[in-house]
Each structure stands twice: as C-alpha cells, then as structure tokens.
Protein backbone atom coordinates (compact mmCIF):
# COMPACT_ATOMS: atom_id res chain seq x y z
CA UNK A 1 16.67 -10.70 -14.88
CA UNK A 2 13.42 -10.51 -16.90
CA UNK A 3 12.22 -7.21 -18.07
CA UNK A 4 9.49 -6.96 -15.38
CA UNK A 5 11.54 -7.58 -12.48
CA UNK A 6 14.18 -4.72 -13.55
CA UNK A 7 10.78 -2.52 -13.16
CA UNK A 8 10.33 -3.39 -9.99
CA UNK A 9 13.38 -2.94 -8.64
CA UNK A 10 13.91 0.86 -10.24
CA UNK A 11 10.31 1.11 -8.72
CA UNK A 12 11.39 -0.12 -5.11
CA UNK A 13 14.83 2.05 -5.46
CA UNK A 14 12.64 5.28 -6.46
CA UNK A 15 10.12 4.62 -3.83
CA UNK A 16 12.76 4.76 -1.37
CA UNK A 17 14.41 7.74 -2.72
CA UNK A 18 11.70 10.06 -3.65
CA UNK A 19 8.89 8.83 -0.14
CA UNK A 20 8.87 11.38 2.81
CA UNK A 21 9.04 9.24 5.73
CA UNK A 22 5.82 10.42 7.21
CA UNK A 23 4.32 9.20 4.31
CA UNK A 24 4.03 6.11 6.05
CA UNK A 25 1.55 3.94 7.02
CA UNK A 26 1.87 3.61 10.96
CA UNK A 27 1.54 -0.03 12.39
CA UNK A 28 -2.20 -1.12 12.97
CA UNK A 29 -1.66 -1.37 16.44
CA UNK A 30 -0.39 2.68 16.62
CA UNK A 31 -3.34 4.62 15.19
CA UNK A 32 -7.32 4.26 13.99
CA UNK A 33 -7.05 6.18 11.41
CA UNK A 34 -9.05 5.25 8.32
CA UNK A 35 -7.93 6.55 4.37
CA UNK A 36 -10.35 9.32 4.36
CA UNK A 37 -9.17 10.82 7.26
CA UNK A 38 -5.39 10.58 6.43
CA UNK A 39 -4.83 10.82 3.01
CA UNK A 40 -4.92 13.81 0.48
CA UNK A 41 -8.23 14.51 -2.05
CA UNK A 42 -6.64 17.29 -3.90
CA UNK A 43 -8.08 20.36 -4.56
CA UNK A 44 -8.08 24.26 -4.07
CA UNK A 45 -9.34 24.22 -0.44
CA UNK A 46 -7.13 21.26 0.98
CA UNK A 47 -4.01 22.31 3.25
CA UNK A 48 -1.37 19.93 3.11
CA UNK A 49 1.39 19.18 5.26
CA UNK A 50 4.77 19.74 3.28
CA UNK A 51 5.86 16.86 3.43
CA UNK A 52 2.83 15.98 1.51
CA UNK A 53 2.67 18.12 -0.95
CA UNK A 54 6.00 17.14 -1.65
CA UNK A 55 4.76 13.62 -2.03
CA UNK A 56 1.72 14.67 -4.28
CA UNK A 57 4.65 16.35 -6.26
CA UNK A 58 6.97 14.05 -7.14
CA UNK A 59 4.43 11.29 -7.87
CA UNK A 60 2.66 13.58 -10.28
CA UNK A 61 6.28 14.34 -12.16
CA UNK A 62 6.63 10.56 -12.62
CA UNK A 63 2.92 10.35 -13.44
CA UNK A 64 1.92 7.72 -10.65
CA UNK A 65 -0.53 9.58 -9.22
CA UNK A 66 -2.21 8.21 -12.49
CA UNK A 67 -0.10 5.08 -13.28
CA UNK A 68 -2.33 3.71 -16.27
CA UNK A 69 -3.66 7.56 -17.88
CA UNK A 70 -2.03 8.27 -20.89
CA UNK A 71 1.43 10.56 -20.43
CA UNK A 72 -0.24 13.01 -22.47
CA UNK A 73 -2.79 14.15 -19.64
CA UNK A 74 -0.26 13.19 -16.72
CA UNK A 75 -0.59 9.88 -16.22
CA UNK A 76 2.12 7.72 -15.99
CA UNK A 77 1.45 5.55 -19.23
CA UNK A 78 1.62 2.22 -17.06
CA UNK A 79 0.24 -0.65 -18.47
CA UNK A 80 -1.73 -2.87 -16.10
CA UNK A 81 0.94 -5.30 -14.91
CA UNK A 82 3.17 -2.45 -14.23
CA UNK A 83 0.79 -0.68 -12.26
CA UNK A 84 0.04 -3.54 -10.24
CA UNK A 85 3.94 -3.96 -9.66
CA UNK A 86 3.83 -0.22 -8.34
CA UNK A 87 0.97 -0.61 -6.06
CA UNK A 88 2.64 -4.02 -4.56
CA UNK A 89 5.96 -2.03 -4.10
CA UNK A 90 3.93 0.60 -2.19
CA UNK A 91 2.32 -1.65 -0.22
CA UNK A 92 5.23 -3.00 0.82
CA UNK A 93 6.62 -0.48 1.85
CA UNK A 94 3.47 0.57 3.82
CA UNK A 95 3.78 3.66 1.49
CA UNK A 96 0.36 5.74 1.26
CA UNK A 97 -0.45 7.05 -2.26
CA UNK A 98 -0.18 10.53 -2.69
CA UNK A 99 -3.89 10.94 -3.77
CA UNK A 100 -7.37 10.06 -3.79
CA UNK A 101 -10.81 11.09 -4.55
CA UNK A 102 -13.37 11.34 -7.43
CA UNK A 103 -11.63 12.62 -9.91
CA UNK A 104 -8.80 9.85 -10.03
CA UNK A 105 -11.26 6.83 -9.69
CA UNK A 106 -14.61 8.33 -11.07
CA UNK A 107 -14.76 10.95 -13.77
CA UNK A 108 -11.22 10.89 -14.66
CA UNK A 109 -11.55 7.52 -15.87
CA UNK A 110 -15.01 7.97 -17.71
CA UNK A 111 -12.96 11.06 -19.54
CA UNK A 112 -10.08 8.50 -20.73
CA UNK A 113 -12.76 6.68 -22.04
CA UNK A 114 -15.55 8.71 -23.34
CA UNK A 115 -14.41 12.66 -23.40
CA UNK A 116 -13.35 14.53 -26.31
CA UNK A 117 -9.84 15.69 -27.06
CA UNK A 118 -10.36 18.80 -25.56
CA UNK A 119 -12.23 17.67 -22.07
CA UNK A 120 -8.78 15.37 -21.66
CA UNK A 121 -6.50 18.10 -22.14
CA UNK A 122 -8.09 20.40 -20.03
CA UNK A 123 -9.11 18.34 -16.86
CA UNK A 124 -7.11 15.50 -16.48
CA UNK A 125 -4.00 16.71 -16.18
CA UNK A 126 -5.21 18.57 -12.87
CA UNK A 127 -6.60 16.09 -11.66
CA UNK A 128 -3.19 13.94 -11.67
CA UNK A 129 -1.63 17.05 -10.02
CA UNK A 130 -4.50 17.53 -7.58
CA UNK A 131 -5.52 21.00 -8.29
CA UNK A 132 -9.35 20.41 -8.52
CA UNK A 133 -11.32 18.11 -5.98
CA UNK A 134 -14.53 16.52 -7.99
CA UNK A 135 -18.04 15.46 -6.52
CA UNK A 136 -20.63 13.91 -7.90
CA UNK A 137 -24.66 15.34 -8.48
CA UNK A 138 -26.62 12.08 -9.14
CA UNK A 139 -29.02 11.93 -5.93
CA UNK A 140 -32.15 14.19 -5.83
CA UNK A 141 -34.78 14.36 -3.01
CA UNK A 142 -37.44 12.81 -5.11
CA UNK A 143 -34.85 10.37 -6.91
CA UNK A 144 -32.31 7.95 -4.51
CA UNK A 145 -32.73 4.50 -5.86
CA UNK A 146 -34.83 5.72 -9.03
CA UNK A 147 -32.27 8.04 -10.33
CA UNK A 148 -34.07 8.32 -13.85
CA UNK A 149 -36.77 10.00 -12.35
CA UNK A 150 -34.45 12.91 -11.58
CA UNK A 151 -36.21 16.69 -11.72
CA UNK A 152 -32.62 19.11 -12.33
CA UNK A 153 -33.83 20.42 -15.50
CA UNK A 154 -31.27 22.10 -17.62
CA UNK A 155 -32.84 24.47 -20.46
CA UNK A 156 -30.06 25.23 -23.58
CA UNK A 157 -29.53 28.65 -24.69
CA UNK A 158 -27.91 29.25 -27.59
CA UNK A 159 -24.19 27.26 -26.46
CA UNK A 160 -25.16 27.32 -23.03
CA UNK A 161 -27.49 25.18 -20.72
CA UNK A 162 -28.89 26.86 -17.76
CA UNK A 163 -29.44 24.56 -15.04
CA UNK A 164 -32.22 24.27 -12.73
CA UNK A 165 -32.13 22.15 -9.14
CA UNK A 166 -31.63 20.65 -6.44
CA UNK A 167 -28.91 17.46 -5.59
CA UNK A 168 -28.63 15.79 -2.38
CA UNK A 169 -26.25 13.69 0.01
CA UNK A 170 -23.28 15.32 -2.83
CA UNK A 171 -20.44 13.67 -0.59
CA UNK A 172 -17.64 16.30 0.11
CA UNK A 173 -19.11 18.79 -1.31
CA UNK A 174 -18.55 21.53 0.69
CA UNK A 175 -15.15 20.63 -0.16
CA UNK A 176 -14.75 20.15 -4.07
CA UNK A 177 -14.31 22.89 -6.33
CA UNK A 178 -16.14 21.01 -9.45
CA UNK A 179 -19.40 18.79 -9.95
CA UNK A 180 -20.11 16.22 -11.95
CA UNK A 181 -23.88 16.14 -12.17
CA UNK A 182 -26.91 14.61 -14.25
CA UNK A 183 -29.43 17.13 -15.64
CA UNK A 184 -32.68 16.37 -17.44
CA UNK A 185 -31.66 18.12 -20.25
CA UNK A 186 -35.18 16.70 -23.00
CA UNK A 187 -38.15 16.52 -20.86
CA UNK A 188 -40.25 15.31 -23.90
CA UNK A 189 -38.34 12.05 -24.15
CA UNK A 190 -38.17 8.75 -22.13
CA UNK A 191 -36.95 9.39 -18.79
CA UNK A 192 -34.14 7.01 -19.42
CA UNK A 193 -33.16 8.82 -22.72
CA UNK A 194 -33.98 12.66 -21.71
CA UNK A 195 -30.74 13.31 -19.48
CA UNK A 196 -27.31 14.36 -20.14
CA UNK A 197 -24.21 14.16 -18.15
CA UNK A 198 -22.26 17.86 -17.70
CA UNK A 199 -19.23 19.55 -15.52
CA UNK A 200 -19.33 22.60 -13.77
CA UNK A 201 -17.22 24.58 -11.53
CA UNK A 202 -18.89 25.04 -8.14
CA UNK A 203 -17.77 28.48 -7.82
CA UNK A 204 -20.26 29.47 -10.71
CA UNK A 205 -22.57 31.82 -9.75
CA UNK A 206 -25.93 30.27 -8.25
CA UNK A 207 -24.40 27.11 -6.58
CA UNK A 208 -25.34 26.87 -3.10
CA UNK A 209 -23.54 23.84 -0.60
CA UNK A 210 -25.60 23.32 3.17
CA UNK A 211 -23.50 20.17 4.99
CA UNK A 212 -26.15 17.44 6.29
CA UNK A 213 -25.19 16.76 10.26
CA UNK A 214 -24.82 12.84 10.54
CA UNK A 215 -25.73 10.89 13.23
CA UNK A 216 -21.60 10.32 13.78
CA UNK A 217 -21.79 14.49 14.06
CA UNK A 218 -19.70 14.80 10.72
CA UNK A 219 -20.96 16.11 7.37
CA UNK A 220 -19.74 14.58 4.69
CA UNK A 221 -23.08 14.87 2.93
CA UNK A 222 -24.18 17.68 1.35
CA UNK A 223 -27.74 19.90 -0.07
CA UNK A 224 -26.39 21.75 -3.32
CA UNK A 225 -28.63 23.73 -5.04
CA UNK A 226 -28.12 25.02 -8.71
CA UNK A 227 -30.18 28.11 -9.47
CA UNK A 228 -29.74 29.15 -12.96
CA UNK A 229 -26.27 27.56 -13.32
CA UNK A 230 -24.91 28.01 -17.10
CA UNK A 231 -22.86 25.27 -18.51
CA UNK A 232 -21.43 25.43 -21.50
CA UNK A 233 -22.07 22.96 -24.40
CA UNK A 234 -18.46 21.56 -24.23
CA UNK A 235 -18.89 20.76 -20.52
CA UNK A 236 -20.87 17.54 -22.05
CA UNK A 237 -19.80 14.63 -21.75
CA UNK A 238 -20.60 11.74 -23.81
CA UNK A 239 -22.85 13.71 -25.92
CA UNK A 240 -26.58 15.47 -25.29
CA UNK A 241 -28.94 12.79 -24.02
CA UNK A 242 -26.40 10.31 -23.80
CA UNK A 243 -26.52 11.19 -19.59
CA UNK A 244 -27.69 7.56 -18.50
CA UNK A 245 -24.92 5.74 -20.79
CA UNK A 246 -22.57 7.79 -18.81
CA UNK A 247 -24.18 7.24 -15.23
CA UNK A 248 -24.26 3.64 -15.49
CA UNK A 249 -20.23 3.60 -16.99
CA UNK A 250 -19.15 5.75 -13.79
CA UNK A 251 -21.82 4.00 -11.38
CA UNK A 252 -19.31 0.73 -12.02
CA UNK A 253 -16.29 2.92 -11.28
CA UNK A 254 -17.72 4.52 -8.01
CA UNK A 255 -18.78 1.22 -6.64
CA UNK A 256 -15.19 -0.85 -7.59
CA UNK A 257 -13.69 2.73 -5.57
CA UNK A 258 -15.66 1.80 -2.51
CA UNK A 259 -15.52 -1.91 -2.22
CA UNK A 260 -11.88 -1.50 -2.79
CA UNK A 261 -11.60 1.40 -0.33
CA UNK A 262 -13.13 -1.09 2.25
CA UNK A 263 -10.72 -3.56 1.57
CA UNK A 264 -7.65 -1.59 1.46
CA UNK A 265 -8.19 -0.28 5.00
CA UNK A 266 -5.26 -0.46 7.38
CA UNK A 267 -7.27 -1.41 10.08
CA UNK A 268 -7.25 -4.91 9.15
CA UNK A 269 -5.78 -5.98 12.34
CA UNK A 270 -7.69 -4.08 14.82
CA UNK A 271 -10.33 -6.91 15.88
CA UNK A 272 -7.87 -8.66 17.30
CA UNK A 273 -5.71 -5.95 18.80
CA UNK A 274 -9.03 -4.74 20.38
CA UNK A 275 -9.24 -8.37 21.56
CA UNK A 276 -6.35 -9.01 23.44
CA UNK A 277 -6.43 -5.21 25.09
CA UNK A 278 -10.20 -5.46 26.11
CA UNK A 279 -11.29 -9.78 26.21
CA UNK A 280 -7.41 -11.34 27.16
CA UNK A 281 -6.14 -12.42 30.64
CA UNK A 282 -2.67 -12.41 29.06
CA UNK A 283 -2.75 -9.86 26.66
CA UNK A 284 -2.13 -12.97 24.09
CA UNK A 285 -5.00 -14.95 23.99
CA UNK A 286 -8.14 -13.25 23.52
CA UNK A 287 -10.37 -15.41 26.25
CA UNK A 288 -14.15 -15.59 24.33
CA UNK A 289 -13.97 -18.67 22.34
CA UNK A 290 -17.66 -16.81 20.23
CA UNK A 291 -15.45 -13.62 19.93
CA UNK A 292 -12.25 -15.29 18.12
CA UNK A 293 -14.78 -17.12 15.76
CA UNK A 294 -16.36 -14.06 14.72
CA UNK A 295 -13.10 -12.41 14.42
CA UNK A 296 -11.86 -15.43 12.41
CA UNK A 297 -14.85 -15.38 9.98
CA UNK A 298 -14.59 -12.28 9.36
CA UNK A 299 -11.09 -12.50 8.68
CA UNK A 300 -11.75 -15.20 5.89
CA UNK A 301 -14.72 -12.82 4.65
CA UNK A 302 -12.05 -10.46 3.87
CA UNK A 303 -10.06 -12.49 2.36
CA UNK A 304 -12.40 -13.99 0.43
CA UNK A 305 -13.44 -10.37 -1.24
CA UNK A 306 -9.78 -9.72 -1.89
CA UNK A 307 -8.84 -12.78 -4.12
CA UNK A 308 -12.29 -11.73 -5.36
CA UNK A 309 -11.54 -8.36 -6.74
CA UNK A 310 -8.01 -9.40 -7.35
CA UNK A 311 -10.04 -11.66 -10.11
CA UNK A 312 -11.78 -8.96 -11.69
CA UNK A 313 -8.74 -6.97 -12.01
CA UNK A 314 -7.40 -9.20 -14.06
CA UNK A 315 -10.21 -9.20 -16.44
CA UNK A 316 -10.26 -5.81 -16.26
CA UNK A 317 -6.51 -5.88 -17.80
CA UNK A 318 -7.87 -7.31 -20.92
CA UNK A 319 -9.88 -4.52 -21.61
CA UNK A 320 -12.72 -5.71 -19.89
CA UNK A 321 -14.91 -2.84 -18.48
CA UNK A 322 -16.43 -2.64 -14.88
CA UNK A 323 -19.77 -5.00 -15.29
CA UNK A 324 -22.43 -5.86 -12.78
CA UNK A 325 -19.85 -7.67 -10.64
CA UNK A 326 -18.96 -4.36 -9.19
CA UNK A 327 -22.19 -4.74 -7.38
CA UNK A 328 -21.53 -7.54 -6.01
CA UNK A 329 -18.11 -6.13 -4.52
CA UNK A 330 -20.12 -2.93 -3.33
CA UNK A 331 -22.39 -4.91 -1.88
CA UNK A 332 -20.38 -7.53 0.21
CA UNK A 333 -17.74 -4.72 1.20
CA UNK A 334 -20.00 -2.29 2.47
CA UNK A 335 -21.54 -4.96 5.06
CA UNK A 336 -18.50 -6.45 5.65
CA UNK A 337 -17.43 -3.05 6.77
CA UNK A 338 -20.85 -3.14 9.08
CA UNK A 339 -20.23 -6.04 10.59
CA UNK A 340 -16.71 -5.60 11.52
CA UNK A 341 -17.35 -2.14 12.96
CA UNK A 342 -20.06 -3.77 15.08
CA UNK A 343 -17.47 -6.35 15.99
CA UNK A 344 -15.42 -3.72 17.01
CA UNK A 345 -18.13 -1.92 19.20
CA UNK A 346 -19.42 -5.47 20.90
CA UNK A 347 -15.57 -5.59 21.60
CA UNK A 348 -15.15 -2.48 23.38
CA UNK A 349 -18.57 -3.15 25.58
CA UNK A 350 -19.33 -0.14 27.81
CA UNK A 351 -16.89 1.46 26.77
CA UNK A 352 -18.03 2.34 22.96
CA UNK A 353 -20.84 3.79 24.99
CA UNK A 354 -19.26 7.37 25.43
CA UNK A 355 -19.38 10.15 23.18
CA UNK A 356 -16.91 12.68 24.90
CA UNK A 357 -15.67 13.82 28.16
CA UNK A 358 -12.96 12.41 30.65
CA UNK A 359 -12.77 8.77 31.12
CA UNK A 360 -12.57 7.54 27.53
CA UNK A 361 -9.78 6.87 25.69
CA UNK A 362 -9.95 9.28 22.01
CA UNK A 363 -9.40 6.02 19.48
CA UNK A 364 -11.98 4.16 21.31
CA UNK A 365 -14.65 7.69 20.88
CA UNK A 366 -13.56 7.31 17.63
CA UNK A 367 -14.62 3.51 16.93
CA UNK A 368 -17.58 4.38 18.17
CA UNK A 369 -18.39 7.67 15.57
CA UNK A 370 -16.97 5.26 12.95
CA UNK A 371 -19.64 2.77 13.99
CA UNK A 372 -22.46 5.32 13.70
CA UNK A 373 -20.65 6.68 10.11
CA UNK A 374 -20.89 2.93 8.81
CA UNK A 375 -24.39 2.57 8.80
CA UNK A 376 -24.52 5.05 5.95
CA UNK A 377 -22.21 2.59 4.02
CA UNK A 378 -25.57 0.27 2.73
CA UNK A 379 -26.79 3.63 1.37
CA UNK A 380 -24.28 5.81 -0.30
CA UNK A 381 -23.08 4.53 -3.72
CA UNK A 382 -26.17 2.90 -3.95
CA UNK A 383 -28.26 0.74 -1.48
CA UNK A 384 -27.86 -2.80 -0.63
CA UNK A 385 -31.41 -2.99 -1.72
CA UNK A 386 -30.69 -1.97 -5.19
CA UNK A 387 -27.30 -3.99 -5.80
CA UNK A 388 -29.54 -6.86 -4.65
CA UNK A 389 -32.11 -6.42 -7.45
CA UNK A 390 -29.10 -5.63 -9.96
CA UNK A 391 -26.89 -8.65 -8.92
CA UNK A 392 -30.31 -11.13 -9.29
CA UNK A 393 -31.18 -10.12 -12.70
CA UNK A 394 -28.18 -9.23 -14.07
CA UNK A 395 -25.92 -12.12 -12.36
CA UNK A 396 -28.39 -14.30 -11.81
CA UNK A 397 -30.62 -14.10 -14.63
CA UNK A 398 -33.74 -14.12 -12.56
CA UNK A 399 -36.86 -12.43 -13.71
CA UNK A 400 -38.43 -9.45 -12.59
C-alpha cells in the first residue's frame, strides 16, 4: 500500500469517527438548501447547533479546517495532494466542512502569503477555530468597477491611521466582527499607488453597519460607514501604499471562492428532480423534449467548469498563484448559476410566481427568492462586464 493511500484510509476511518451525523449532506432530492444557508461562517455572533460546534471543534484540533496553513497558525500542514485526498474523502461521504467564509478563502490566505510574523500569529489561528467572521471594504459609492478611484481617506497620526468613509454592498457585514478594507492612505500620489490595505475590528468605535433590502427581501449587503476609525500601523498589510498589490492578490482568491462555491452546490440534481415532479407523465421521463436539452446542456456546462478548475488546481499545486484565469471561472460560474436558476423558475411555471401565503409549497417560494438573489451574482465579486475586459486583454492579448 503506497504511502498516499494509507492517508486516505486513516482520513476515511477519522472522518467516520470524529463526523456528527447531521453533519451530512441530505440527498438532493430532500432539501433546497444552498451552502450559505447551511453551513457555519464562524464568528462571535453565529449560534451553532452542538452538534456543530462539535464539528468546527474537532476539525480545528486536527487542523482541517485549514488543511494546507502552516501547523503553526492552525492549519493542518497538508500539502496539496493530501488536501485534495481529504476533500474527496469528504465528499464522499457527503460530509459538509465545518467552515466557511472570508477569512479561510480570502484574507487568511493573503496573510500566509504576504503578512508579517506577527499578523500570522495573531489572526490566523482564529480564523481556523472560527472565532472572528471577516468582510471585505473594497466597494465605495463613487467606486464599483473603478475601485482605484476609491475616496476612504485614512490620515496617519503618529502609529495610528484615522480613517475616514464610506464602503458599500460589504457582504455580511452586519454579521462579521472584522473588516478588511482599502483606504487611500497618500492622496498626493497616483491613484493606483496612493492606497494601502488595513484590518480593523468592527466593534471600534465609529463603525456604523445599515443592511441593503434586496429585491429577494434578504440583506446580505451592507452601508458601513467609518467615522474617524483608528487603525494601528501593524494592522497593515503588505506594507503602506502597497494597498492595490494586495487587492488584486485577494481579488484572485475571492473570485476562485465564488466560482468554486457555484460549482460545489448540492443542488446539482435539482433540474431534473424539478422535471419529473412538475413536466413528467410518469414521474420518470420528463415529457419536454426543449426542457431535457436545456437541462442536458447545462449539465455538460457544469461539467465542463469543473474539469476546468480541477486544471487550475493543479497548477496552483506547483506554486502557481491565482492569475487572470480566475476571471474566467468567476465569470462562467456566476451565469451558469443564472441560467440554471432561470431553468429552475421556467420549470416551476406559475408556480415560481408566489411570494408567500397558502397554496405554495416553501422550497418552491424559495427557488423563486433564490432566482431574484442570483441576479446579483454578475455583480458582486466583480461584474461580468469587468471580467470581460480583464479576460480579453489579459487572456486574450487584445488591445485596449
């Protein structure tokens, strides 16, 4: 027995041993739910179900909350092949991972690779336990898709910058007890070049969170506004002025998080489950010849971004960093998510018309909020628009 297949079969024995059995996935054909709604973020404000927290517990003892982070801060001190092995074992075992959020697949890894000694000690290691729940301050009212025309102007005084501003659609945070955020922190130099990256805790004095109602009547969006907001010079990351470096190196994390939260759904099975229930004489068969194309192409879409990512991965285990591809994945999964949510709706006919009230059956009010929610997928993370223009000049190589 080689080396790597003992590993996976002390992974598969501890899985079994250690995994509450509601930490689960159900069948497709038993529940809607989608990762966001059913998994834990982490955090001071989350409550957890004890079974769990036991879950979060026991993964964060072995490090696997964090397979690949260095033992030293909590992580598990995986290399990439053994990760992979643990995430297949999971999956097999329809096991759901104990955490997610920003700090695991955004800033945590841009502090692996760019904090100092002391950043690593002190916030990595709870985020692999899940005691802090991050969010992210990019986004501005006057600056969406030109985010280096941002305004949040942060001042220093003597070790301290005091921050001055305004950051919009901050996903979850009304929820997270820490920001990371951009700040213009040298008005006097090129926009690009004039902006620093910085954490702060979002119980500081002068941070204020208003949720944005959505059209799906959920806020995940936030207004946060930072009135005279002191950070201290060793909440810096990546050094003064060295802000954009850092944007663009957790921009490619934030949009490999999405596609691959699209593609990792568990609702992969649903078009045609929704088929045979609402278009099938037999309950077998789903009747609309159109309809099982769609479902089909769709079904080879998928596949087609998964073998596609799974490719990237693997370039990513040779050290390679998150490149301009990720735009491409952000870009395909977040209207491959549209379209099969639209699929889903078309599916359901009049009834994806209700909102609430007798008569409708819950998972099929909840398609329909989904639908609405999945329009905002071609925005956040950045828009289609603007992976367009980076995948043509970057990918492509066309000109401006």
């Amino acid at each position: 027995m080689s080396t790597l297949d003992k590993f996976r079969n002390e992974v598969g024995s501890w899985l079994e041993a250690n995994c509450p059995e509601t930490m689960h996935w159900p069948a497709a054909s038993e529940a809607n739910d989608t990762i966001s709604d059913t998994l834990s973020w982490g955090g001071r404000k989350e409550k957890r179900s004890d079974d769990a927290q036991r879950w979060l517990d026991v993964m964060a003892d072995k490090g696997w909350t964090a397979p690949t982070w260095p033992e030293q801060y909590g992580g598990g001190g995986l290399d990439p092949v053994e990760s992979n092995v643990l995430r297949q074992e999971m999956t097999r075992r329809r096991i759901k991972p104990p955490l997610i959020g920003f700090g695991l697949s955004m800033i945590g890894p841009l502090l692996v690779d760019h904090g100092t000694d002391e950043q690593k000690g002190r916030f990595l290691p709870e985020i692999c336990r899940g005691e802090v729940r991050w969010c992210q301050g990019y986004s501005e009212p006057g600056a969406g898709s030109d985010l280096a025309g941002l305004q949040t102007k942060a001042v220093l005084d003597g070790d301290t910058w005091v921050v001055n501003g305004q950051k919009v659609w901050t996903s979850y945070a009304d929820q997270a007890d820490w920001m990371f955020v951009l700040v213009r922190s040298d008005s006097d130099a090129p926009k690009h070049q004039g902006i620093s990256f910085m954490l702060f805790d979002m119980q500081d004095p002068g941070v204020t969170v208003r949720p944005i109602q959505l059209i799906s009547g959920r806020s995940p969006f936030c207004e946060t506004f930072i009135e005279n907001v002191r950070i201290p010079r060793n909440q810096v990351v990546g050094g003064e002025g060295n802000g954009w470096t850092m944007a663009k190196a957790l921009l490619g994390h934030e949009r490999e998080m999405i596609s691959e939260a699209f593609s990792e759904r568990r609702d992969r099975n649903q078009l045609v489950e929704l088929g045979r229930k609402h278009l099938s004489s037999d309950g077998e068969r789903i009747d609309d010849a159109v309809v099982r194309d769609q479902i089909t192409q769709l079904t080879m879409d998928k596949h087609a971004l998964d073998l596609t990512i799974a490719r990237s991965k693997e370039a990513m285990k040779k050290g390679q960093a998150p490149g301009a591809e990720s735009s491409i994945f952000k870009y395909y999964a977040t209207e491959l998510n549209k379209d099969r949510y639209s699929m889903m709706v078309s599916i359901l006919g009049p009834q994806a018309l209700g909102w609430e009230g007798e008569g409708f059956d819950e998972d099929e009010l909840e398609l329909t909020r989904s639908w609405l929610r999945s329009r905002g997928n071609s925005i956040e993370g950045g828009t289609s628009e603007v992976q367009l223009n980076i995948i043509a000049k970057r990918v492509l190589g066309l000109p401006d």
